[in-house]
C-alpha atoms as a PDB file:
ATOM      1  CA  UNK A   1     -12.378  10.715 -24.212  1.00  0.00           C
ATOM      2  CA  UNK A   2     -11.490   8.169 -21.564  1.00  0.00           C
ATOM      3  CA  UNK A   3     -11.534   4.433 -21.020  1.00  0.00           C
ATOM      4  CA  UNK A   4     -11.002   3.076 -17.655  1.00  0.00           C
ATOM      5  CA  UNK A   5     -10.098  -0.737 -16.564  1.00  0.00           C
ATOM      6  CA  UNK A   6     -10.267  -1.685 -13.256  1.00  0.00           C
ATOM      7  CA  UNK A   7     -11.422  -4.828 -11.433  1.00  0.00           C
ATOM      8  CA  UNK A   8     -14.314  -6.054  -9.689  1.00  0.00           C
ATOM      9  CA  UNK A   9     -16.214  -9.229  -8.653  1.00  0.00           C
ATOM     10  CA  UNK A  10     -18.380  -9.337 -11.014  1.00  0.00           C
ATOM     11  CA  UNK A  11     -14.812  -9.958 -12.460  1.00  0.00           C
ATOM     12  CA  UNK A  12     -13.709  -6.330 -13.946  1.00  0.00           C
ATOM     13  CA  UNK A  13     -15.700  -3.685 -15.073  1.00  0.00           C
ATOM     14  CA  UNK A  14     -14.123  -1.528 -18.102  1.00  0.00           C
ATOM     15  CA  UNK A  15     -15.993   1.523 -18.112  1.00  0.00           C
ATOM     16  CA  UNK A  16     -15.998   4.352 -21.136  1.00  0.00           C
ATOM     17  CA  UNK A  17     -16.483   6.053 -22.965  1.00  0.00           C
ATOM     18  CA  UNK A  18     -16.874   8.464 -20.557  1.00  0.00           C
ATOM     19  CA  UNK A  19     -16.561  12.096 -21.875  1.00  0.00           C
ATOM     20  CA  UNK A  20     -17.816  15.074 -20.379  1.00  0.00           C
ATOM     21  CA  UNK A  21     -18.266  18.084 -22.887  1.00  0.00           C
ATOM     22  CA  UNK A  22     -18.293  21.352 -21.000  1.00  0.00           C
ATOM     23  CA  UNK A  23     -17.969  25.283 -21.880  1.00  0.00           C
ATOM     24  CA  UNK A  24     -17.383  27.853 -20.133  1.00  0.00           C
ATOM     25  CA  UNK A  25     -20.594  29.972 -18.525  1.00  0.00           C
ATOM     26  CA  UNK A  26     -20.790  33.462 -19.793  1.00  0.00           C
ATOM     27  CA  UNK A  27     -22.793  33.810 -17.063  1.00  0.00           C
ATOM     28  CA  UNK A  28     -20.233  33.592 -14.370  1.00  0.00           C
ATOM     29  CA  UNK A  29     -16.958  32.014 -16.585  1.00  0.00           C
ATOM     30  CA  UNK A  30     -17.658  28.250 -14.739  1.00  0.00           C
ATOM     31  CA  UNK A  31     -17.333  25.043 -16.557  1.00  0.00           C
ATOM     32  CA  UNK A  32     -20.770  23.543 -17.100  1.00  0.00           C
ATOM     33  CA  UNK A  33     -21.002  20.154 -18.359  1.00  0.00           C
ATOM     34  CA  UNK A  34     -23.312  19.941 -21.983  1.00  0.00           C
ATOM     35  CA  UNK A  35     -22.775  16.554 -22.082  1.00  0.00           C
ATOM     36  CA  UNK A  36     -21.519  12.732 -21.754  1.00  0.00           C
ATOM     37  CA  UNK A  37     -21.824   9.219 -22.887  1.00  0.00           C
ATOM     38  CA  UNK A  38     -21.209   6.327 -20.792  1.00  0.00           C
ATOM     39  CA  UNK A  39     -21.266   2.758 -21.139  1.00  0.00           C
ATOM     40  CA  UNK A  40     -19.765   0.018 -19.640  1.00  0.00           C
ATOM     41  CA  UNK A  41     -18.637  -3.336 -20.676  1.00  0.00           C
ATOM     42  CA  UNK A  42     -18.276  -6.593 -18.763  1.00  0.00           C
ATOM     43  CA  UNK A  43     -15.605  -8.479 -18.084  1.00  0.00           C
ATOM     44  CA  UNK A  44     -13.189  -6.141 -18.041  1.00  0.00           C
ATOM     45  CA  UNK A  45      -9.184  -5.962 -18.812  1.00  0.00           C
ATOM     46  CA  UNK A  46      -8.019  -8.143 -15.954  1.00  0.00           C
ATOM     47  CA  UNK A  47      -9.992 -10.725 -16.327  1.00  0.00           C
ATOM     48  CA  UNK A  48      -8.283 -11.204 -20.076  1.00  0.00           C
ATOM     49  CA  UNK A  49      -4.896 -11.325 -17.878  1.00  0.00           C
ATOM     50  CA  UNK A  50      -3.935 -14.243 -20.071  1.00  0.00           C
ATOM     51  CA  UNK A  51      -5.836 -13.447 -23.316  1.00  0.00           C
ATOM     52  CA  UNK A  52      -4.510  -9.895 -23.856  1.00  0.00           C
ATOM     53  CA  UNK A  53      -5.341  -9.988 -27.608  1.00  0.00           C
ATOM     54  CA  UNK A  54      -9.577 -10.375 -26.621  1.00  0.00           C
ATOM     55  CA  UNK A  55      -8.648  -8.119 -23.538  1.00  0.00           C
ATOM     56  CA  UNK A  56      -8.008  -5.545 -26.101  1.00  0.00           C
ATOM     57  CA  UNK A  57     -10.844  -6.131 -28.624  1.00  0.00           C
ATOM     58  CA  UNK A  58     -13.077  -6.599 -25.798  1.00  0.00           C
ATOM     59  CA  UNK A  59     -12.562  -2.691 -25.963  1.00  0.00           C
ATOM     60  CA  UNK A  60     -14.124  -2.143 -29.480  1.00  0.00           C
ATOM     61  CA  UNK A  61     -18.007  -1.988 -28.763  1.00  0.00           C
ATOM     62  CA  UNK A  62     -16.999   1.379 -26.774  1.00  0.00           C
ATOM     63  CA  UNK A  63     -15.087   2.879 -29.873  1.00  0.00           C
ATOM     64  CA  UNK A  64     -17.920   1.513 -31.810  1.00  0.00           C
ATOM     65  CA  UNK A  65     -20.447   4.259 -29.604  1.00  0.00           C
ATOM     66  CA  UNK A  66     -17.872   6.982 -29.625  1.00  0.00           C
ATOM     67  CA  UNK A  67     -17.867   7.149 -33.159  1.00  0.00           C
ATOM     68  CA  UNK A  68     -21.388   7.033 -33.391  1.00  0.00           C
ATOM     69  CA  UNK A  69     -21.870  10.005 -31.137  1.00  0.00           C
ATOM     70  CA  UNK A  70     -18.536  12.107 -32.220  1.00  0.00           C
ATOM     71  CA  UNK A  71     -18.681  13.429 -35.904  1.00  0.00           C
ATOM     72  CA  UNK A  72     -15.773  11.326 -38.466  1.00  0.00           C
ATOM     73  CA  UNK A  73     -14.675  15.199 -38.930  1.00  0.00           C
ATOM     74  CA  UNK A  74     -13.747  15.299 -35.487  1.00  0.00           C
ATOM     75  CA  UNK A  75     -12.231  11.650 -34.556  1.00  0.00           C
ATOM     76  CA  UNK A  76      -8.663  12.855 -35.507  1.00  0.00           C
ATOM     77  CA  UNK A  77      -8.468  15.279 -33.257  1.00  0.00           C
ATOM     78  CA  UNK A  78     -10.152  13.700 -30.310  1.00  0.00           C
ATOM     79  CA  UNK A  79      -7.633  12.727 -27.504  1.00  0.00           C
ATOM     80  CA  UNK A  80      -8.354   9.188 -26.711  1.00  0.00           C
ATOM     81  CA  UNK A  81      -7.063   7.720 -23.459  1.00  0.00           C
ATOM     82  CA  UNK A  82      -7.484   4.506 -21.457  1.00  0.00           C
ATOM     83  CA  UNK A  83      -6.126   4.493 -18.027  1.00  0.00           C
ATOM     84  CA  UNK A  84      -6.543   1.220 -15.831  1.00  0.00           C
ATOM     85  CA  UNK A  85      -6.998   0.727 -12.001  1.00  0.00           C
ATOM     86  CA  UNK A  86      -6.755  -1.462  -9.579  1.00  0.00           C
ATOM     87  CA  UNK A  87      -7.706  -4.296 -11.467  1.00  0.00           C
ATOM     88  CA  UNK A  88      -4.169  -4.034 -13.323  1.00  0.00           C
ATOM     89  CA  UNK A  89      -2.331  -3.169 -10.496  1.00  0.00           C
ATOM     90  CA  UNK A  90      -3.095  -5.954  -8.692  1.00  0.00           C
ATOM     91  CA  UNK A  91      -2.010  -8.359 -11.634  1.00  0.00           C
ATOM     92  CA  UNK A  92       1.926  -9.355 -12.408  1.00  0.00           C
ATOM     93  CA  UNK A  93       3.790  -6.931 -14.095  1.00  0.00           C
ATOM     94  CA  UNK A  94       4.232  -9.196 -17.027  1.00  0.00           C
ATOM     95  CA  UNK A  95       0.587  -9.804 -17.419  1.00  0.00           C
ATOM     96  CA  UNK A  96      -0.118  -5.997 -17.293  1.00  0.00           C
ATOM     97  CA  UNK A  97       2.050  -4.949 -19.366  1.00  0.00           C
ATOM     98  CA  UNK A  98       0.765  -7.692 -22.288  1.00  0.00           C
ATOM     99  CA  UNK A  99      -2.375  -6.432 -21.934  1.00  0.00           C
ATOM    100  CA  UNK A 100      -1.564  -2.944 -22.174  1.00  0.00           C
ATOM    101  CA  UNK A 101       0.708  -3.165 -25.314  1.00  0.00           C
ATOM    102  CA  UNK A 102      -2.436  -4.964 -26.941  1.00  0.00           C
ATOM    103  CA  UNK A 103      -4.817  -2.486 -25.766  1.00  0.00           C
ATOM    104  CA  UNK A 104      -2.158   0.619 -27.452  1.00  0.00           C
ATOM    105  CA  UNK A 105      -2.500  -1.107 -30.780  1.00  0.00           C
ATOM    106  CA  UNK A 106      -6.466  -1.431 -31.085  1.00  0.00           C
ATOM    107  CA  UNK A 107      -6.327   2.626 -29.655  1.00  0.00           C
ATOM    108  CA  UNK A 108      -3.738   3.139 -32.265  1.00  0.00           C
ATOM    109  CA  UNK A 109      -5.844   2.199 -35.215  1.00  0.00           C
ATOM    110  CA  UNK A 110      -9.274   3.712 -33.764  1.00  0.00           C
ATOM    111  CA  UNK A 111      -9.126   7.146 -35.668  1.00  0.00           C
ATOM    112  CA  UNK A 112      -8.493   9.070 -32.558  1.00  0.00           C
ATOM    113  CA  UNK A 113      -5.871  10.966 -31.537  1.00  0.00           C
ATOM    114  CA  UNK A 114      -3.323   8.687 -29.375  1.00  0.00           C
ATOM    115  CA  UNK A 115      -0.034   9.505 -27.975  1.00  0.00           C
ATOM    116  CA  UNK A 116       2.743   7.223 -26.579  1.00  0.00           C
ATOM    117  CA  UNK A 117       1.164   8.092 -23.675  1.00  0.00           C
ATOM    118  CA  UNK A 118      -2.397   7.196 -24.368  1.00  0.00           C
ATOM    119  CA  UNK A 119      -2.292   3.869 -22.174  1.00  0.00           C
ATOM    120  CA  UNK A 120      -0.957   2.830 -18.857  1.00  0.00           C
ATOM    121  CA  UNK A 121      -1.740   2.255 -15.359  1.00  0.00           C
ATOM    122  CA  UNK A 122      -3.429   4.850 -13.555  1.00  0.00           C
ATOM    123  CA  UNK A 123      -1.695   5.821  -9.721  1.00  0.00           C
ATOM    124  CA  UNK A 124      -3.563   5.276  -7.068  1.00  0.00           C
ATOM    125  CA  UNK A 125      -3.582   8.588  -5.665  1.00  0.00           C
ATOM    126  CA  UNK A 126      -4.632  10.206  -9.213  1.00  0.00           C
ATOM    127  CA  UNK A 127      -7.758   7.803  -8.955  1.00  0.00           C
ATOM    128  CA  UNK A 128      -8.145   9.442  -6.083  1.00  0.00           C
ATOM    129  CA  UNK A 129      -7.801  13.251  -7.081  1.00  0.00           C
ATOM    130  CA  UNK A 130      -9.929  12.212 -10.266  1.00  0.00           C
ATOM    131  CA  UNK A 131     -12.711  11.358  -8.199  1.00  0.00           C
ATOM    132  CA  UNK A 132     -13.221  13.814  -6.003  1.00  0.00           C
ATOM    133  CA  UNK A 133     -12.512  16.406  -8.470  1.00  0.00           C
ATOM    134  CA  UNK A 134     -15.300  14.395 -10.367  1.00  0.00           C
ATOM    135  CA  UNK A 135     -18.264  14.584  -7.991  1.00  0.00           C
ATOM    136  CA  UNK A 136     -17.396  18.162  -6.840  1.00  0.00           C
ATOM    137  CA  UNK A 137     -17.414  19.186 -10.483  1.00  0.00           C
ATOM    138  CA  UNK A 138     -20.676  17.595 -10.704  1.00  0.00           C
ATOM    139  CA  UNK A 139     -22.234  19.053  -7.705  1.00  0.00           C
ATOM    140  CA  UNK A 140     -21.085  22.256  -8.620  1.00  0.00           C
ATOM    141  CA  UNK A 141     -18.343  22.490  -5.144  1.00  0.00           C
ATOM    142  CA  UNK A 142     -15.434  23.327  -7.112  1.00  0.00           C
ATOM    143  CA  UNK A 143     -15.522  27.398  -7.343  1.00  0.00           C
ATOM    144  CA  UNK A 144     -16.501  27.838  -3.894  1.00  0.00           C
ATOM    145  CA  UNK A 145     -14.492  28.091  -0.649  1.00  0.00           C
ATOM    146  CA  UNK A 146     -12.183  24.854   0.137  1.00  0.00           C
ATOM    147  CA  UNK A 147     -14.663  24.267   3.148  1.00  0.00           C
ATOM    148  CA  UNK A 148     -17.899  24.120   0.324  1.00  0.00           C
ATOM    149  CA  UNK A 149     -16.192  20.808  -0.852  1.00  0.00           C
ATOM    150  CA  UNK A 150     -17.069  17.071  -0.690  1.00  0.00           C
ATOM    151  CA  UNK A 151     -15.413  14.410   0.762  1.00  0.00           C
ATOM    152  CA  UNK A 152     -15.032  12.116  -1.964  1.00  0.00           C
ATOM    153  CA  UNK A 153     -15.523   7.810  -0.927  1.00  0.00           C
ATOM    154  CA  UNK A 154     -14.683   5.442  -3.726  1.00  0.00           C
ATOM    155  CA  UNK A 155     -14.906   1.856  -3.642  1.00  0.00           C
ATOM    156  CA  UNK A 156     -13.269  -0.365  -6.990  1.00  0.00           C
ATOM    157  CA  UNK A 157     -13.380  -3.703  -6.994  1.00  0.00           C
ATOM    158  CA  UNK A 158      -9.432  -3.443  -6.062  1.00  0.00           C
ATOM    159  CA  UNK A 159      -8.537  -0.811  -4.291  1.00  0.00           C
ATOM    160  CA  UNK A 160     -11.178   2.076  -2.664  1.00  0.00           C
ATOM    161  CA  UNK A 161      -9.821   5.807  -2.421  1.00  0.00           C
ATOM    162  CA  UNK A 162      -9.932   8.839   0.055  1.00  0.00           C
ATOM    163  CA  UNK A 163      -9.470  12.372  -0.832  1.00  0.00           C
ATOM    164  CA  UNK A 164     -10.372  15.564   1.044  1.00  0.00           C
ATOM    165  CA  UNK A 165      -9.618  18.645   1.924  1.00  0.00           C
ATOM    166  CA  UNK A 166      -8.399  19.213   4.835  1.00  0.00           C
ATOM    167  CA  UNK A 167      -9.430  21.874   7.204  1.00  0.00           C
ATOM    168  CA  UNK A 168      -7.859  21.132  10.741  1.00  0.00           C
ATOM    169  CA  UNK A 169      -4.683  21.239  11.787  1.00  0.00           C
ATOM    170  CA  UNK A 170      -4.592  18.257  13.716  1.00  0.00           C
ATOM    171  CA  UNK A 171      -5.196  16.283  10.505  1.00  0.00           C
ATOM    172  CA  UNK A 172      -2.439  17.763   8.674  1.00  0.00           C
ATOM    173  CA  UNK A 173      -0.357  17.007  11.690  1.00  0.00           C
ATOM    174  CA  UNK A 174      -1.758  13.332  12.231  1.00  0.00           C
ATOM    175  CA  UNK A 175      -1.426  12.278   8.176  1.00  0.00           C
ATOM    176  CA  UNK A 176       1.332  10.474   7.140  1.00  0.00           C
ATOM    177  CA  UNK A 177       3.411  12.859   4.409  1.00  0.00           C
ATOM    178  CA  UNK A 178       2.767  10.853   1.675  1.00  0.00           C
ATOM    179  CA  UNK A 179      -1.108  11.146   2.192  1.00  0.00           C
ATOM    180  CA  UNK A 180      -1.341  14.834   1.384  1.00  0.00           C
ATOM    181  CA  UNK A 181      -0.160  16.521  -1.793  1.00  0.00           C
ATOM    182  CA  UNK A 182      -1.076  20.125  -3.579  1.00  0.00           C
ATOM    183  CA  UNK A 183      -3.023  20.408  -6.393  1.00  0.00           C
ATOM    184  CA  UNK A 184      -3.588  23.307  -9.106  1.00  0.00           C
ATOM    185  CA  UNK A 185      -7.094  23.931  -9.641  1.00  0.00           C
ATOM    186  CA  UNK A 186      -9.164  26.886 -11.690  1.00  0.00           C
ATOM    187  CA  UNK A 187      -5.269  29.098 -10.936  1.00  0.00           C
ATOM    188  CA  UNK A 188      -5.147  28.554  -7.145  1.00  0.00           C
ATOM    189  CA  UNK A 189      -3.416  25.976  -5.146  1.00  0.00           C
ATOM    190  CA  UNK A 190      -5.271  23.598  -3.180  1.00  0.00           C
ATOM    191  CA  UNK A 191      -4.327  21.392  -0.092  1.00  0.00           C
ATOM    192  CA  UNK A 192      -5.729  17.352  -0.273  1.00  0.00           C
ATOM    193  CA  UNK A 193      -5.461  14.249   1.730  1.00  0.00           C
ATOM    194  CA  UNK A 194      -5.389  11.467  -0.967  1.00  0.00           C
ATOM    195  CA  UNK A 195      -4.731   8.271  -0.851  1.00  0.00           C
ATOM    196  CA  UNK A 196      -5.744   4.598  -1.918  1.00  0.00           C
ATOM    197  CA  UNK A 197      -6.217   1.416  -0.556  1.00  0.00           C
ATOM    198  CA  UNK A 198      -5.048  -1.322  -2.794  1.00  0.00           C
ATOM    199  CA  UNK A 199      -6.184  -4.249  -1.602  1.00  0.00           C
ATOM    200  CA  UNK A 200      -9.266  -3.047  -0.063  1.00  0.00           C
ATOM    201  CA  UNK A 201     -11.778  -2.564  -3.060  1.00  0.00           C
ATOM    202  CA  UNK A 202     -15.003  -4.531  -2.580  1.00  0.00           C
ATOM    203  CA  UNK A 203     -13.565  -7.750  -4.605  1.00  0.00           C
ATOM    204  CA  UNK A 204      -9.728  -7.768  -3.145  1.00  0.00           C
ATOM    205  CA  UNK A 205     -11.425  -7.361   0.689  1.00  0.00           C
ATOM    206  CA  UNK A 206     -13.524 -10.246  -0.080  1.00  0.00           C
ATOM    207  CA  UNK A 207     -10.723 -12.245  -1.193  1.00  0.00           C
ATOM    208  CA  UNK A 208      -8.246 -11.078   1.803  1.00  0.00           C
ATOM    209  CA  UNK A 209     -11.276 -11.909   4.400  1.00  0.00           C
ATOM    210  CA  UNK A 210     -12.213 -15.365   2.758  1.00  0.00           C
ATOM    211  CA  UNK A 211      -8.507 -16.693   2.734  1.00  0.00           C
ATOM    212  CA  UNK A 212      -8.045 -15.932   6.695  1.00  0.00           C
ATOM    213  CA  UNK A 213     -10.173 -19.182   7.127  1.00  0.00           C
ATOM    214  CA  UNK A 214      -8.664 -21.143   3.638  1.00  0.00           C
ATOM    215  CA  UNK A 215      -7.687 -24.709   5.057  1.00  0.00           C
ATOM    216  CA  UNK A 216      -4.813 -26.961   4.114  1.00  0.00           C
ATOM    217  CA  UNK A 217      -7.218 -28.695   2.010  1.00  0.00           C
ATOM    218  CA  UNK A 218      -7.344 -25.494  -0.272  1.00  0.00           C
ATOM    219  CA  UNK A 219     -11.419 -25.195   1.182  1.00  0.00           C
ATOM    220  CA  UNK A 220     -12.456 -22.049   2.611  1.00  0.00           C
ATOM    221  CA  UNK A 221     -15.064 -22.503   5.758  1.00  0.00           C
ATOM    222  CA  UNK A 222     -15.887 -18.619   6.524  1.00  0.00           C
ATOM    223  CA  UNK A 223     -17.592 -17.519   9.296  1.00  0.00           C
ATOM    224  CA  UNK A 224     -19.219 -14.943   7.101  1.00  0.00           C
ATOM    225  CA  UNK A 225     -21.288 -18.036   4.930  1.00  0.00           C
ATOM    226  CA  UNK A 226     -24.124 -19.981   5.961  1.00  0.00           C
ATOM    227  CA  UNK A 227     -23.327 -23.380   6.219  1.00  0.00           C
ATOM    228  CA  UNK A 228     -24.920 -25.103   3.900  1.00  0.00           C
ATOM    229  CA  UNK A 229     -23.312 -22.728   1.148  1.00  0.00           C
ATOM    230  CA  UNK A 230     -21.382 -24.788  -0.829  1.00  0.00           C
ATOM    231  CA  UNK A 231     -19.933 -22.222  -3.926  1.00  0.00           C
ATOM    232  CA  UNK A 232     -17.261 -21.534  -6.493  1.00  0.00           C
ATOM    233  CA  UNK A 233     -16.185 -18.421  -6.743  1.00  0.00           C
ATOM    234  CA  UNK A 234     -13.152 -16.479  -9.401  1.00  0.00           C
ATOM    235  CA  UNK A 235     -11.092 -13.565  -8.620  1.00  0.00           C
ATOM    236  CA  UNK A 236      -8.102 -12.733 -10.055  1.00  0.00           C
ATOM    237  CA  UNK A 237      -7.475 -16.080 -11.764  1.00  0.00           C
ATOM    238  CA  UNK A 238      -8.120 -18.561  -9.302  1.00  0.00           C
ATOM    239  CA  UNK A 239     -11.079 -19.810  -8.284  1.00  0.00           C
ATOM    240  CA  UNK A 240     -11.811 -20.644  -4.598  1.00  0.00           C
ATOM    241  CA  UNK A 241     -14.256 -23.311  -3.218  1.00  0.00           C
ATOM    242  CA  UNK A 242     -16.024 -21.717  -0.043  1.00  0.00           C
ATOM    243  CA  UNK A 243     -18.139 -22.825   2.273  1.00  0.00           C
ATOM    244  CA  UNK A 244     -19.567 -22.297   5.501  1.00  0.00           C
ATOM    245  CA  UNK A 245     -18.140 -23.142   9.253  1.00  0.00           C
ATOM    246  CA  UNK A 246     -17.331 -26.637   9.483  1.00  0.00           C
ATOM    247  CA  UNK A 247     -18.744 -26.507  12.769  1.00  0.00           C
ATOM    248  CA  UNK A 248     -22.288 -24.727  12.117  1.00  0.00           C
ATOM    249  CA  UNK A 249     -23.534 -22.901  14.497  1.00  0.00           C
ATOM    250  CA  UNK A 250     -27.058 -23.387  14.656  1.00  0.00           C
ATOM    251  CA  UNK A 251     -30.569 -20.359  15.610  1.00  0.00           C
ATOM    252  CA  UNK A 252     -33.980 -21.083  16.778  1.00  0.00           C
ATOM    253  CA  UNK A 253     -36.176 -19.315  14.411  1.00  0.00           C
ATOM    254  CA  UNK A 254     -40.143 -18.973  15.260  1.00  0.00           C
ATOM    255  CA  UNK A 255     -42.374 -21.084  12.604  1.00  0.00           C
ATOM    256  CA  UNK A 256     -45.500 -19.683  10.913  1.00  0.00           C
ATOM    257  CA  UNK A 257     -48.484 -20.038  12.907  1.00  0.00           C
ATOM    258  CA  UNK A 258     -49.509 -23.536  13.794  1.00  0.00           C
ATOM    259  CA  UNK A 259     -46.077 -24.643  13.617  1.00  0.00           C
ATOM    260  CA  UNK A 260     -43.123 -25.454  15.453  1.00  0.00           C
ATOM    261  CA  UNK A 261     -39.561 -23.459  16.109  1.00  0.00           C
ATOM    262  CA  UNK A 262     -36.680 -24.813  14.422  1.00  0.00           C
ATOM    263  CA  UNK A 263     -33.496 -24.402  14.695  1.00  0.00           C
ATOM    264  CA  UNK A 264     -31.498 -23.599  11.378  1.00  0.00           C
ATOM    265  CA  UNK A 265     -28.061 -23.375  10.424  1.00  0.00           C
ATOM    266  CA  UNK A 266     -26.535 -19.408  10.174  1.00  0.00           C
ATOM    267  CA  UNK A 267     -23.575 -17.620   9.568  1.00  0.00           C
ATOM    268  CA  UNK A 268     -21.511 -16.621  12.657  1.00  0.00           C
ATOM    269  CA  UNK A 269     -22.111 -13.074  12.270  1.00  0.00           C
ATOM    270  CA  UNK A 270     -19.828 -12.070  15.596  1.00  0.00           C
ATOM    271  CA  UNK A 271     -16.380 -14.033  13.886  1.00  0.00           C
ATOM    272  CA  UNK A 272     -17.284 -12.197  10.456  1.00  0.00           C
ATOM    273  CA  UNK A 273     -16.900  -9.236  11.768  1.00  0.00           C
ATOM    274  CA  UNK A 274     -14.172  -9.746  13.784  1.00  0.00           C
ATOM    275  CA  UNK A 275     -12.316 -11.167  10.528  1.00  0.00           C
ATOM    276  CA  UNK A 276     -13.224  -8.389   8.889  1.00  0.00           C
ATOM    277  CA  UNK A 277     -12.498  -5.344  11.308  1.00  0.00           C
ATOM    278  CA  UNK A 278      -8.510  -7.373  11.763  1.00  0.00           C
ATOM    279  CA  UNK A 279      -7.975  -7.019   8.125  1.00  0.00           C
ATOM    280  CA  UNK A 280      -9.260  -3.487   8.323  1.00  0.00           C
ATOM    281  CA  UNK A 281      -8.077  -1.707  11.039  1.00  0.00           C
ATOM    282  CA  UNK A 282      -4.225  -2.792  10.332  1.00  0.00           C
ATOM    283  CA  UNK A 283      -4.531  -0.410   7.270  1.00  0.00           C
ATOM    284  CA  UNK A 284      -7.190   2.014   7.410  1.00  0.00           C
ATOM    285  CA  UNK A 285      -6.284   5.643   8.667  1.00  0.00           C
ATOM    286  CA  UNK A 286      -9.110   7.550  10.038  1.00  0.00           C
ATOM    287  CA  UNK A 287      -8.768  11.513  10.176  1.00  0.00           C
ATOM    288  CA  UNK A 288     -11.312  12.367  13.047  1.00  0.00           C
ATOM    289  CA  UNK A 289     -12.230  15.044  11.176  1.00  0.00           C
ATOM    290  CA  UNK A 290     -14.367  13.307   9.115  1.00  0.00           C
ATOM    291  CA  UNK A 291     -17.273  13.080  11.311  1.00  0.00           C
ATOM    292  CA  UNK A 292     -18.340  16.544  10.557  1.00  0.00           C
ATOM    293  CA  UNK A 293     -17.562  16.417   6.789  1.00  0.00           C
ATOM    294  CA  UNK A 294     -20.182  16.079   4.061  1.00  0.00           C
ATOM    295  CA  UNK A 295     -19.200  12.587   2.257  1.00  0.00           C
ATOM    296  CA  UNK A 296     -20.148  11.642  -1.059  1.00  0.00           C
ATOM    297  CA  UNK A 297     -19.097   7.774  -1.168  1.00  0.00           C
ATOM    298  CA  UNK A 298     -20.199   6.171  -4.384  1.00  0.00           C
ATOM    299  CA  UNK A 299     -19.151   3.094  -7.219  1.00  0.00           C
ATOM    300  CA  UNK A 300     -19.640  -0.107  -5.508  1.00  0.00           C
ATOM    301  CA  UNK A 301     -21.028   1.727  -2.048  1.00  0.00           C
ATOM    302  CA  UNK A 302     -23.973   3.325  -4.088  1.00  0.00           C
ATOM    303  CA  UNK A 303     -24.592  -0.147  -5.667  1.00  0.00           C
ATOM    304  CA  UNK A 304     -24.474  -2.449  -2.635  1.00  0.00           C
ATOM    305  CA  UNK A 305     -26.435   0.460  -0.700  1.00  0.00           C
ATOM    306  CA  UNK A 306     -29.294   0.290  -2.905  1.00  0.00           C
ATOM    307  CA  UNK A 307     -28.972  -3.473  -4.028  1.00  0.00           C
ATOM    308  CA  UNK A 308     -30.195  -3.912  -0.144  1.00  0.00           C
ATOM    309  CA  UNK A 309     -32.308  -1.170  -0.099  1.00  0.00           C
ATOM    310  CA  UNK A 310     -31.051   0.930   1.969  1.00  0.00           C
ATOM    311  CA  UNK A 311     -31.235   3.978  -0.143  1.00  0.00           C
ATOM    312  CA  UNK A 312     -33.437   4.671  -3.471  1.00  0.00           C
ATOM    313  CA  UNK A 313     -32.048   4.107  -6.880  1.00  0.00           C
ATOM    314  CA  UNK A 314     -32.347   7.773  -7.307  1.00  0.00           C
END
């Protein structure tokens, strides 16, 4: 059974239970999944950063549906785990570390099985290989041919992860060593390009991209806001005051019929996205491979995608 923390705008999102139940086919000896349960819970651990003691209860309501779905018989032998993301990462070491000590002693006295082990801070490159290996389980990729597999896209609120397998040379070549690793999976060994972008999740972007325009005064006036936005908005602690250019830059939009054109005040759409490709591009290694992969990106790019409708919920 697994917990996860990470961090997100809506501050964090702890997510868990999440258990999959699976057996092996007779049919054809794959794992097929019988079951999960899922839930998640809002805020989540890093936004407790300095209330570690409700950081840790705020974990209870999810204990509270494991046990109603696993059988009291079986609690003491259920492996219970929490391992948090980005949203830790990103926070002091001190302030992770009190939340994770707090979070070991609610775990402790759940009725599951927990090891000294049972809590920490979960690598970026795991997240990674946990992902992928996720969605290919799902979509049943794994026991086929390394070239049968999904590109796996995953964007946190904190950091937003890459993994592959590779299948050109040149991108083996072109990779930086500590972006590819080996893996063990169903008794053969299997090349991946992993790695994570802290920094870059949907929430920590948002930050880095609003501070580029963050005036002596503390105000930010982004290019990316209308001007006449005027909002408060919390990440990690601190809460910024943003606003839009201090110079507006002004559009003539058409009236309805019978009335006149007006011009109206609108985000400068150009400088956004300069802003945003600078903080980008300086990080963000692109295998060219990629462009005739199948990609499965999902987390915050399924929700924005079909919060603006540009896919179905489905």
């Amino acid at each position: 059974m697994l917990l996860t923390g990470g961090g997100d705008g809506r501050n964090v999102v702890a997510k868990g239970p999440l258990s999959f139940i699976a057996n092996n086919s007779s049919y054809d000896n794959s794992l097929k999944l019988d079951d999960e349960l899922w839930h998640e819970v809002k805020p989540g651990l890093s936004s407790f950063a300095d209330d570690p003691v409700k950081g840790a209860e705020s974990l209870l309501p999810l204990l509270k549906l494991a046990k109603e779905r696993i059988p009291e018989q079986y609690w003491s032998s259920t492996p219970l785990v929490l391992k948090a993301t980005a949203g830790l990462r990103l926070l002091p070491d001190e302030k992770a570390e009190a939340l994770l000590l707090e979070v070991k002693k609610v775990l402790s006295n759940s009725g599951f099985h927990t090891t000294e082990n049972s809590v920490g801070i979960m690598d970026g490159r795991d997240e990674g290989i946990f992902s992928w290996f996720t969605v290919n389980y799902l979509l049943d990729r794994i026991t086929g041919t390394p070239k049968d597999t999904l590109v796996a896209l995953d964007l946190g609120g904190g950091s937003t992860q890459i993994t592959f397998v590779p299948m050109e040379d040149d991108t083996v070549r072109g990779t930086p060593a500590d972006y590819l690793t080996t893996i063990s999976l169903l008794h053969k060994n299997l090349n991946l390009y992993t790695h994570s972008y802290l920094g870059l999740g949907l929430m920590a972007a948002r930050k880095a991209i609003l501070v580029q325009h963050r005036g002596e005064d503390g105000i930010i006036h982004s290019p990316c806001v209308n001007p006449i936005v005027d909002h408060q908005w919390t990440y990690g602690g601190e809460t910024y005051t943003i606003r839009g250019p201090e110079v507006p830059k002004y559009q003539e939009v058409r009236g309805q019929a019978g009335r006149l054109s007006e011009n109206r005040p609108v985000a400068d759409y150009k400088e956004c996205v300069k802003t945003c490709m600078a903080i980008i591009k300086e990080q963000v290694h692109a295998p060219k491979e990629l462009k005739a992969r199948e990609v499965i990106a999902f987390s915050y790019f399924f929700d924005r995608a079909t919060e603006r409708g540009l896919i179905g919920g489905q």
